[in-house]
Each structure stands twice: as C-alpha cells, then as structure tokens.
N, C-alpha and C. Protein backbone atom coordinates (compact mmCIF):
# COMPACT_ATOMS: atom_id res chain seq x y z
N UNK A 1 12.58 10.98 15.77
CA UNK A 1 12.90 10.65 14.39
C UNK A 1 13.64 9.32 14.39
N UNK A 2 12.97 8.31 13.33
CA UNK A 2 13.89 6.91 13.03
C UNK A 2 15.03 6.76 12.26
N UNK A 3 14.97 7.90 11.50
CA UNK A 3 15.71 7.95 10.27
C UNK A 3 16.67 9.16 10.43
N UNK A 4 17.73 8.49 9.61
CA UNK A 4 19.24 9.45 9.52
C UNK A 4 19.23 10.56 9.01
N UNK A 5 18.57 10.47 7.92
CA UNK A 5 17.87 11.04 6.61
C UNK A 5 16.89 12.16 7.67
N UNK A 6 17.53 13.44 7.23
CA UNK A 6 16.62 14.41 8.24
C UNK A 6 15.32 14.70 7.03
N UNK A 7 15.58 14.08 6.10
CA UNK A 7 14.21 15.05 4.80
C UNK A 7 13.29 13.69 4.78
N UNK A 8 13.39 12.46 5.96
CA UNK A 8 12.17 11.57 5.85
C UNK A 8 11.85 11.83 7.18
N UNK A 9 9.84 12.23 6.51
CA UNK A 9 9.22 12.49 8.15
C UNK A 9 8.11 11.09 9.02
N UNK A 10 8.00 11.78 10.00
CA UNK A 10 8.14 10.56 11.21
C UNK A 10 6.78 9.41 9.88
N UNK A 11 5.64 9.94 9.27
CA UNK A 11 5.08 8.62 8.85
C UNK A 11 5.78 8.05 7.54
N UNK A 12 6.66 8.74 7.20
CA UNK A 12 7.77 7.53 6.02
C UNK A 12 8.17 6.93 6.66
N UNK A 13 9.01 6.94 8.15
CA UNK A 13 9.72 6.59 8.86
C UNK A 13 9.12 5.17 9.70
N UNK A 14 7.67 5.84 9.69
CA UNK A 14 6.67 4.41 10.62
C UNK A 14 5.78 3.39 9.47
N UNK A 15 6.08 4.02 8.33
CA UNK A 15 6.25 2.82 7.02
C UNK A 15 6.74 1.95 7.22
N UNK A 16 8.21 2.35 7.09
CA UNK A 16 9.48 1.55 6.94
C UNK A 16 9.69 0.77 8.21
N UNK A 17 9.16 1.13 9.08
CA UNK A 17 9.37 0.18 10.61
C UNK A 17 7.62 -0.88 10.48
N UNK A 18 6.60 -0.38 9.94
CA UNK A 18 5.82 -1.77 9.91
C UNK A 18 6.32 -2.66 8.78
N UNK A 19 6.46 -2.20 7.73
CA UNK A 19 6.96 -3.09 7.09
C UNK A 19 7.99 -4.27 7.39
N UNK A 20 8.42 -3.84 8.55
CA UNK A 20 9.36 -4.84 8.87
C UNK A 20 8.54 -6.34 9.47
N UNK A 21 7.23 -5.64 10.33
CA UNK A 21 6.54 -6.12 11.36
C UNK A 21 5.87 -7.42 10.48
N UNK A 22 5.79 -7.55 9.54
CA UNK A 22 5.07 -8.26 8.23
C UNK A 22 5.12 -9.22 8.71
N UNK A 23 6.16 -10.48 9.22
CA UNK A 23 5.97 -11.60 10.17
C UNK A 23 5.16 -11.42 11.03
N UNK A 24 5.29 -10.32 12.22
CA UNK A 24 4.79 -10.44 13.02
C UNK A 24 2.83 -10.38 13.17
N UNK A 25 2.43 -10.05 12.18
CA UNK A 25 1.08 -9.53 12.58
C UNK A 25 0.23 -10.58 11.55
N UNK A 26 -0.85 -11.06 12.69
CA UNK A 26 -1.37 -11.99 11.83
C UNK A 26 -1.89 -12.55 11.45
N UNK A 27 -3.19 -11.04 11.15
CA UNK A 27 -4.03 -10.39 10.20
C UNK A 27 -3.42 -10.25 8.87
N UNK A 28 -3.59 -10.55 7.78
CA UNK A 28 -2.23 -10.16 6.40
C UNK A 28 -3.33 -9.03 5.94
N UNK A 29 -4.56 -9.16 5.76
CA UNK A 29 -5.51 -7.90 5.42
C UNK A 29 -5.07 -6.70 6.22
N UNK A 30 -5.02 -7.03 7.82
CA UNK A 30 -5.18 -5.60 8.52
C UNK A 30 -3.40 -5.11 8.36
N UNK A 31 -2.57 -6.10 8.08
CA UNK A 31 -1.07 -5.64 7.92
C UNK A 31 -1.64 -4.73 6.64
N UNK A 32 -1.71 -4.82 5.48
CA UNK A 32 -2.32 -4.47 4.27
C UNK A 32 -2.53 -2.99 4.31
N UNK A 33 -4.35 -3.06 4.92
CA UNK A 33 -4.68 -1.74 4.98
C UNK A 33 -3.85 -0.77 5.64
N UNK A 34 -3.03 -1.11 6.70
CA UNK A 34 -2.07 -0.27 7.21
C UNK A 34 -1.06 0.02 6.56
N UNK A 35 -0.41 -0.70 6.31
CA UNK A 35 0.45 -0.19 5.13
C UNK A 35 0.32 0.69 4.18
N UNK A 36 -0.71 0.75 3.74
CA UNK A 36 -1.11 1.72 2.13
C UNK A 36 -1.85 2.95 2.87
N UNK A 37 -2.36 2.62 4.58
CA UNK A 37 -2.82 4.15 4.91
C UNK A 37 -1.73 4.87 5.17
N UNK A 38 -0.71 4.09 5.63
CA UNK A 38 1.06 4.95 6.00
C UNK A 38 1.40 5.69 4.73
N UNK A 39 1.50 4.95 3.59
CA UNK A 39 2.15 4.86 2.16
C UNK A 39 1.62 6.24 1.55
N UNK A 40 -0.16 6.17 1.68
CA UNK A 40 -0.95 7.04 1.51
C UNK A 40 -0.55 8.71 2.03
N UNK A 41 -0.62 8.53 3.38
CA UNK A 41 -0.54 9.47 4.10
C UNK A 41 0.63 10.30 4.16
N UNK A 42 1.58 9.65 4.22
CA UNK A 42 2.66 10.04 3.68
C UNK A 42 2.99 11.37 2.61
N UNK A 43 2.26 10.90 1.46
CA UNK A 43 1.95 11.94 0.82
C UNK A 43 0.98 13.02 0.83
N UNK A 44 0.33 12.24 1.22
CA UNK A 44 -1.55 13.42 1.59
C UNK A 44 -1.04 14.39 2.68
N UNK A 45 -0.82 14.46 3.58
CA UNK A 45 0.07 15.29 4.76
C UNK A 45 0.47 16.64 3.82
N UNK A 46 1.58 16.32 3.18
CA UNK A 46 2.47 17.09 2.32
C UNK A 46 1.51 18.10 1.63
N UNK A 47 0.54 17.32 0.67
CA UNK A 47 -0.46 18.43 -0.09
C UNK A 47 -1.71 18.71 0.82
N UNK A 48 -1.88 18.27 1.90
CA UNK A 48 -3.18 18.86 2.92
C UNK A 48 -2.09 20.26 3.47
N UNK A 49 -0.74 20.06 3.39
CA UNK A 49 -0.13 21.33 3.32
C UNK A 49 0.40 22.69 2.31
N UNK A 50 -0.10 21.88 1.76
CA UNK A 50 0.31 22.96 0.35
C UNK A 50 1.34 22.78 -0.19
N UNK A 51 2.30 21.82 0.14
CA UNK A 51 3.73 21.06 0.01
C UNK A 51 3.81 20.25 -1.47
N UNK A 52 3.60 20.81 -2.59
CA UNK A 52 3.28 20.20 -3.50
C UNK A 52 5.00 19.01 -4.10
N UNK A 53 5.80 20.05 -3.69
CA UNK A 53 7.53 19.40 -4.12
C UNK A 53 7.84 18.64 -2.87
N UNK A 54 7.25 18.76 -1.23
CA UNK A 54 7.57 17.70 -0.50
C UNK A 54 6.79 16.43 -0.84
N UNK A 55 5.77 16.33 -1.17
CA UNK A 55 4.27 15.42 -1.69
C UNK A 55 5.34 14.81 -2.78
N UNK A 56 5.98 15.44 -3.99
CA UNK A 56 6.22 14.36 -5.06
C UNK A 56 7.72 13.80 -4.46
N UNK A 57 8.37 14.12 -3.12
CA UNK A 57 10.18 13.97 -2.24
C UNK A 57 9.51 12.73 -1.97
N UNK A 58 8.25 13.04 -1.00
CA UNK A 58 7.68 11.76 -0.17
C UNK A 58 7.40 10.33 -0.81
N UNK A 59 7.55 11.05 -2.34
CA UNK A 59 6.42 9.95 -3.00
C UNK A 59 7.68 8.81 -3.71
N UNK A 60 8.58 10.20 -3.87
CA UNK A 60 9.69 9.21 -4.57
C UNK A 60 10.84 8.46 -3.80
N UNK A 61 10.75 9.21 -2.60
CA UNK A 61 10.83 8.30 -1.30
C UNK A 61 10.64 6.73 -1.10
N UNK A 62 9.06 7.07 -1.07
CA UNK A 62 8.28 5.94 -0.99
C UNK A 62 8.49 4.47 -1.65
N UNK A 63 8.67 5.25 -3.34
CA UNK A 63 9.04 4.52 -4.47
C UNK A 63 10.21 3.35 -4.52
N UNK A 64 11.36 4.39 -3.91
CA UNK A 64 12.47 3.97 -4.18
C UNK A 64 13.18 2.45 -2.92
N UNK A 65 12.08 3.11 -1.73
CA UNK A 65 12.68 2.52 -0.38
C UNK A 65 11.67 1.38 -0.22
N UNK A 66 10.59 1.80 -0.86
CA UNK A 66 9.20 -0.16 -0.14
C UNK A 66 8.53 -0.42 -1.70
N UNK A 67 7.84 -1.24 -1.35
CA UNK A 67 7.44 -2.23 -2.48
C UNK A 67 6.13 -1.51 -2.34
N UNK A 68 5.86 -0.29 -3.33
CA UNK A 68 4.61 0.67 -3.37
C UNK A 68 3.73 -0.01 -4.28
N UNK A 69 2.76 -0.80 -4.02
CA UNK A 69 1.64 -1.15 -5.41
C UNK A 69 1.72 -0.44 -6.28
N UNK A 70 1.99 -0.88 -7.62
CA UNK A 70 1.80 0.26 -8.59
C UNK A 70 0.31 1.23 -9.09
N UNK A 71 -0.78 0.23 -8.37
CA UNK A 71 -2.41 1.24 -8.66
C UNK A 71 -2.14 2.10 -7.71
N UNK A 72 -1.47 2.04 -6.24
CA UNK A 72 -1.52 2.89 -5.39
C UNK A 72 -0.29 4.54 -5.82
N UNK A 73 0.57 3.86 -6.46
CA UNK A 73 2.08 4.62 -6.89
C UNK A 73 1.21 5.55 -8.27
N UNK A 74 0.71 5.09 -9.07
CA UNK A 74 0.11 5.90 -10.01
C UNK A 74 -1.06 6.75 -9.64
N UNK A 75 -2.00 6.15 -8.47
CA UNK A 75 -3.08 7.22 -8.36
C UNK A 75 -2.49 8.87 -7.58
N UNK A 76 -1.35 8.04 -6.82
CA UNK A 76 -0.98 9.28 -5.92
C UNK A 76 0.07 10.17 -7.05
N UNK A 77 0.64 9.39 -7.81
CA UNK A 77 1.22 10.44 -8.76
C UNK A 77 0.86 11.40 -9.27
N UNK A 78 -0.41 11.01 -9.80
CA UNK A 78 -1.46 11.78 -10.40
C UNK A 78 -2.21 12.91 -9.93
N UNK A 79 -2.32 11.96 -8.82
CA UNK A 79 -3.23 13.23 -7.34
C UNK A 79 -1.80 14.65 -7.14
N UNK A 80 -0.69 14.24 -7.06
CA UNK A 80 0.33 15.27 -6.78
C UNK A 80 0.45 16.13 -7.72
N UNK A 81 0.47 15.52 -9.05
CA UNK A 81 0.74 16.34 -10.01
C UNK A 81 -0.68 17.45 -10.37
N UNK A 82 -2.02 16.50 -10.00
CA UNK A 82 -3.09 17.58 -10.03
C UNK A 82 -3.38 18.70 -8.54
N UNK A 83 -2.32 18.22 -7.56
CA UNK A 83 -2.86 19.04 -6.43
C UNK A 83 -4.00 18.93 -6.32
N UNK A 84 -4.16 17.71 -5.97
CA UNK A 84 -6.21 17.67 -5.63
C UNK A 84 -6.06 16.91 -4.45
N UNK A 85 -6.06 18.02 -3.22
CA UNK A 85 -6.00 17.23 -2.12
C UNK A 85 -7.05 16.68 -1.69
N UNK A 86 -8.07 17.11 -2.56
CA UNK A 86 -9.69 16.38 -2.02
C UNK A 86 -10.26 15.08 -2.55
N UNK A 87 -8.82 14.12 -3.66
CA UNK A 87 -9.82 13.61 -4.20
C UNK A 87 -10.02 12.54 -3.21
N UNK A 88 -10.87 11.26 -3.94
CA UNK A 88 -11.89 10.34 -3.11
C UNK A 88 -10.68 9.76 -2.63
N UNK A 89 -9.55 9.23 -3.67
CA UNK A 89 -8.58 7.90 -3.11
C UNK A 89 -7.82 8.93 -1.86
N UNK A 90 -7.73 9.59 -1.75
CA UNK A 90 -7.11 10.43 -0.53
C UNK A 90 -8.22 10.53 0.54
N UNK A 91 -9.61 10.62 0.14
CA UNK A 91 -10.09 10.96 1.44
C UNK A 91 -10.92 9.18 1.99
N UNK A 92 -10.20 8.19 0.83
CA UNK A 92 -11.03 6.96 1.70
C UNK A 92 -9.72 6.44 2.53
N UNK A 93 -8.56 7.23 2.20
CA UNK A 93 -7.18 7.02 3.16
C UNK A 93 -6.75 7.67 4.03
N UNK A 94 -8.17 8.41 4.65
CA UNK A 94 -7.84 9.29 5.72
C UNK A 94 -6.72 9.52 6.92
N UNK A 95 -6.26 10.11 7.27
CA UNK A 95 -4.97 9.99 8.44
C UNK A 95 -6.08 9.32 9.70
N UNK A 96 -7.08 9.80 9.72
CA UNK A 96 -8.12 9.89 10.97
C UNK A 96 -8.45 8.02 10.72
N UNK A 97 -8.70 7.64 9.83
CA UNK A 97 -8.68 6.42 9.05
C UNK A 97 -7.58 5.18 9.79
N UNK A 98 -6.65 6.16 9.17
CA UNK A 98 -5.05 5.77 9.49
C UNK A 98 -5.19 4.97 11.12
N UNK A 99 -5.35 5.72 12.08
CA UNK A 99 -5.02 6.17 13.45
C UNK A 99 -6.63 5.35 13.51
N UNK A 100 -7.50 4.97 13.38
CA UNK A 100 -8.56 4.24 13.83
C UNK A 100 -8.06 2.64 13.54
N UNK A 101 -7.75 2.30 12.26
CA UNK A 101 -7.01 1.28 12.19
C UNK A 101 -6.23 0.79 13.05
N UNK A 102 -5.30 1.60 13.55
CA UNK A 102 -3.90 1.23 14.25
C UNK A 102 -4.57 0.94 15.96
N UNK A 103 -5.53 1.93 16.06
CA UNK A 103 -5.79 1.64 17.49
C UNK A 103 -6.58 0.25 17.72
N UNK A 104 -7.53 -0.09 16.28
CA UNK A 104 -8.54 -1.25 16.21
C UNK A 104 -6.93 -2.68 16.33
N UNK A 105 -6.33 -2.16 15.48
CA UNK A 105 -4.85 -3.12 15.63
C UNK A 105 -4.57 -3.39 17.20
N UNK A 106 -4.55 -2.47 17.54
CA UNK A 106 -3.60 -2.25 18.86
C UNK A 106 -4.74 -3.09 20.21
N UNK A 107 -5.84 -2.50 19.65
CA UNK A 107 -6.70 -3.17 20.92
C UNK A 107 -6.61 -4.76 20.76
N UNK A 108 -6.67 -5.74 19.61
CA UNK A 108 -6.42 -6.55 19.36
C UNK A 108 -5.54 -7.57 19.90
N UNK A 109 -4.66 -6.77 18.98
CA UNK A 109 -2.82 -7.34 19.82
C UNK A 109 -2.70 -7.24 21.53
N UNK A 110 -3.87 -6.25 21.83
CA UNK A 110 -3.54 -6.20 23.22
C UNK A 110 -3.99 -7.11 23.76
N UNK A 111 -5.29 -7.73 23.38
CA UNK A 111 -6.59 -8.36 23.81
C UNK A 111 -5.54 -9.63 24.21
N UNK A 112 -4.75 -9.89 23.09
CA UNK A 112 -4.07 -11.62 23.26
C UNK A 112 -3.10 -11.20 23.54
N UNK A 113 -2.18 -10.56 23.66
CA UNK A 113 -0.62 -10.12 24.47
C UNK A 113 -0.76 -9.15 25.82
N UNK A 114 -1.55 -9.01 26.37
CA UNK A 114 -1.55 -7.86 27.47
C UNK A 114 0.22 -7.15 27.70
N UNK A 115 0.55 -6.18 27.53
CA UNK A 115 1.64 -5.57 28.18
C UNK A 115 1.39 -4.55 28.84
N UNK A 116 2.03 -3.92 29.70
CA UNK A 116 1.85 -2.70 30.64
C UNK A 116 2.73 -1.62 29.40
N UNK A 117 3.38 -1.59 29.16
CA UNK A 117 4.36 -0.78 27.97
C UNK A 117 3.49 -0.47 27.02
N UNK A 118 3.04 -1.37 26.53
CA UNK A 118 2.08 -0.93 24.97
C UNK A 118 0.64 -0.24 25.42
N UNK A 119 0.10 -0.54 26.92
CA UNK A 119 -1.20 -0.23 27.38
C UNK A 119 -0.83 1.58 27.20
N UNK A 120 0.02 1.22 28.20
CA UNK A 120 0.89 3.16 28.78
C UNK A 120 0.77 3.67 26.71
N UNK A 121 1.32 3.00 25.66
CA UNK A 121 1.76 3.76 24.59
C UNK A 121 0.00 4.07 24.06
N UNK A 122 -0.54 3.17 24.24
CA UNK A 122 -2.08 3.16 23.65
C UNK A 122 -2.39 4.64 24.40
N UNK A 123 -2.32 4.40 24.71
CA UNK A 123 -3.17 5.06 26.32
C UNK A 123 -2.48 6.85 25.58
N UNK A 124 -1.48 6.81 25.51
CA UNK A 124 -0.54 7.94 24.86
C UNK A 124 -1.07 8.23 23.42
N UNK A 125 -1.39 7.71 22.40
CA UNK A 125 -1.97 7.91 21.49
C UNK A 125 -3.41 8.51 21.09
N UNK A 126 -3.95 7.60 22.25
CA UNK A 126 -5.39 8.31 22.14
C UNK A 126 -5.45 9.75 23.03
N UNK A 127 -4.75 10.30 23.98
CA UNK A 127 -4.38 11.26 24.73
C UNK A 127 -3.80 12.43 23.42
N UNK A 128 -3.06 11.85 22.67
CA UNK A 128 -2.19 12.65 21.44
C UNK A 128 -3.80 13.27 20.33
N UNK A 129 -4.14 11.86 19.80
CA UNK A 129 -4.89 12.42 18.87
C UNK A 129 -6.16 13.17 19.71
N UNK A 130 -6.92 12.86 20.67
CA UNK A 130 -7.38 13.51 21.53
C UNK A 130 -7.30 15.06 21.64
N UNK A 131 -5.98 15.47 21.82
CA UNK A 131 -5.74 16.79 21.91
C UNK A 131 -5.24 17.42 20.89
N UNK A 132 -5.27 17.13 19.76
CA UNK A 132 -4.99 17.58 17.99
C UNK A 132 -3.87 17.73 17.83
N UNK A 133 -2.80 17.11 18.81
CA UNK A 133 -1.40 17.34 18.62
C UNK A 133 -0.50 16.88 17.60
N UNK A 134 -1.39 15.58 17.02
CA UNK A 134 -0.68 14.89 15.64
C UNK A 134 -0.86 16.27 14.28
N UNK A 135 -2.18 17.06 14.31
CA UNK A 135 -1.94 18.17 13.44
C UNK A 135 -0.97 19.19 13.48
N UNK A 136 -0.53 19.86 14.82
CA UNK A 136 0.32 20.36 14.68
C UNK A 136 1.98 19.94 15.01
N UNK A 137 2.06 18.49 14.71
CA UNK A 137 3.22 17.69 14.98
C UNK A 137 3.81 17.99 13.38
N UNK A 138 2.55 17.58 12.79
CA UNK A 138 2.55 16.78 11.45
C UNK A 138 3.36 18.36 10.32
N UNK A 139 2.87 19.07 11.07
CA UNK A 139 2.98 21.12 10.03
C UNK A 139 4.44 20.93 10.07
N UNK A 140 4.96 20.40 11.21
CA UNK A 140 6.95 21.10 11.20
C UNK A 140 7.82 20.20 10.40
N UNK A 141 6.87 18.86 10.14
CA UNK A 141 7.75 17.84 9.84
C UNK A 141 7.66 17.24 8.47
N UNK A 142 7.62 18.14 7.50
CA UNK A 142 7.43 18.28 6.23
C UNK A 142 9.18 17.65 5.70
N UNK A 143 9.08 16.50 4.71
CA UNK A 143 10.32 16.12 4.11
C UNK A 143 11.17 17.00 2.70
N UNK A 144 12.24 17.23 3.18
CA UNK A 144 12.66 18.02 2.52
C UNK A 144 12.78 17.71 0.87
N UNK A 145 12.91 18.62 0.19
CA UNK A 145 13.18 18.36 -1.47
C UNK A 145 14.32 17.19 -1.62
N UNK A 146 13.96 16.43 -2.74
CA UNK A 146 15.08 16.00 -3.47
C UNK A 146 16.00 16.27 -4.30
C-alpha cells in the first residue's frame, strides 16, 4: 500500500503515483490512455464487485484528489448510480486493457532504457497476471466508505 489512507486501494494509489510520472513519459497519448484506464478501473473493480458505496468512495476519491475529465467523471457517475457493470464505457476500459497497455508501455521504456530492476518487475507482472492473482488481490482491497 502507497497510501496512509487505509480506504484508498492499491489502483487509486497507482493513479496518483503516474500522475506524477507526466514529465517523465514521452508518449502524452500513451500517458493519457493510462491514466483514464487507472481512473476507470478504479471504479469498475468496486462494481465488478458488487461494491456499489465503495464504486461511488472510489469515485469521489478520484474527484477530489486528480484532475478527472469531466466526460470521464460523469459517465462513471452514471454507470455507479445505474450499477451497470456491463456497460460499453467500462468494458472498452478493461482492467485486462489496463495491464496490456502498461506492459506495451513497459516494453517500450525498456527497449530505450534497459534496466535489470524493471526487467525482474516486468518479468513479475506478467508471472502475476499470468496466474490470476491480480483477481484475487483486487477482492480484499476494496476502499472503504466515506
């Protein structure tokens, strides 16, 4: 956990740490789409759990702490308040989405920075999602009410 705040879970938490990265990456599109799949997911997690009052914690979370697009801040409002964990803007922001991005990122950054540290973390990620461990990471770490 990044955060002090025990009721923000680890992808609010890996929001708030790319957002920082915003200098650093520099792709501004692929910073972009990552961002709003974090932002996204964030909440989708919550109602792919049935978490309808952690989904609107996460959201106002979200709100209060990063600079949330407002088309993105209203569709997910909407989506929470209808409990429609199926709709389209949720499923073209897939977590699976999410985590293809980051690795297409990661191979990248690696391609022109080689590190032994980030290879080992890559290398750890695809080993993670690999073995479905981000699903049952993701069940315990539900953000608490506001």
């Amino acid at each position: 956990m990044f955060e002090e705040d025990e009721c923000v879970m680890p992808l609010m938490s890996a929001a708030k740490i790319w957002l920082q990265l915003e200098d650093t990456v520099e792709d501004e599109s692929v910073f972009k789409n990552i961002k709003i799949l974090l932002l996204v997911q964030s909440v989708a997690v919550c109602l792919e759990k049935g978490q309808r009052s952690s989904a609107s914690s996460a959201l106002k979370w979200l709100e209060s702490n990063h600079d949330l697009p407002q088309n993105v801040g209203l569709k997910l409002t909407t989506i929470v308040k209808q409990r429609d964990t199926y709709h389209p803007f949720l499923m073209s922001f897939s977590f699976s989405r999410l985590l293809e991005t980051i690795h297409s990122f990661l191979d990248a950054y690696l391609e022109k920075n080689p590190s032994d540290f980030l290879l080992k973390v890559k290398d750890l990620t695809h080993f993670v999602v690999d073995h479905s461990l981000c699903q049952n990471y993701t069940t315990s770490l539900l953000p608490c009410s506001v």
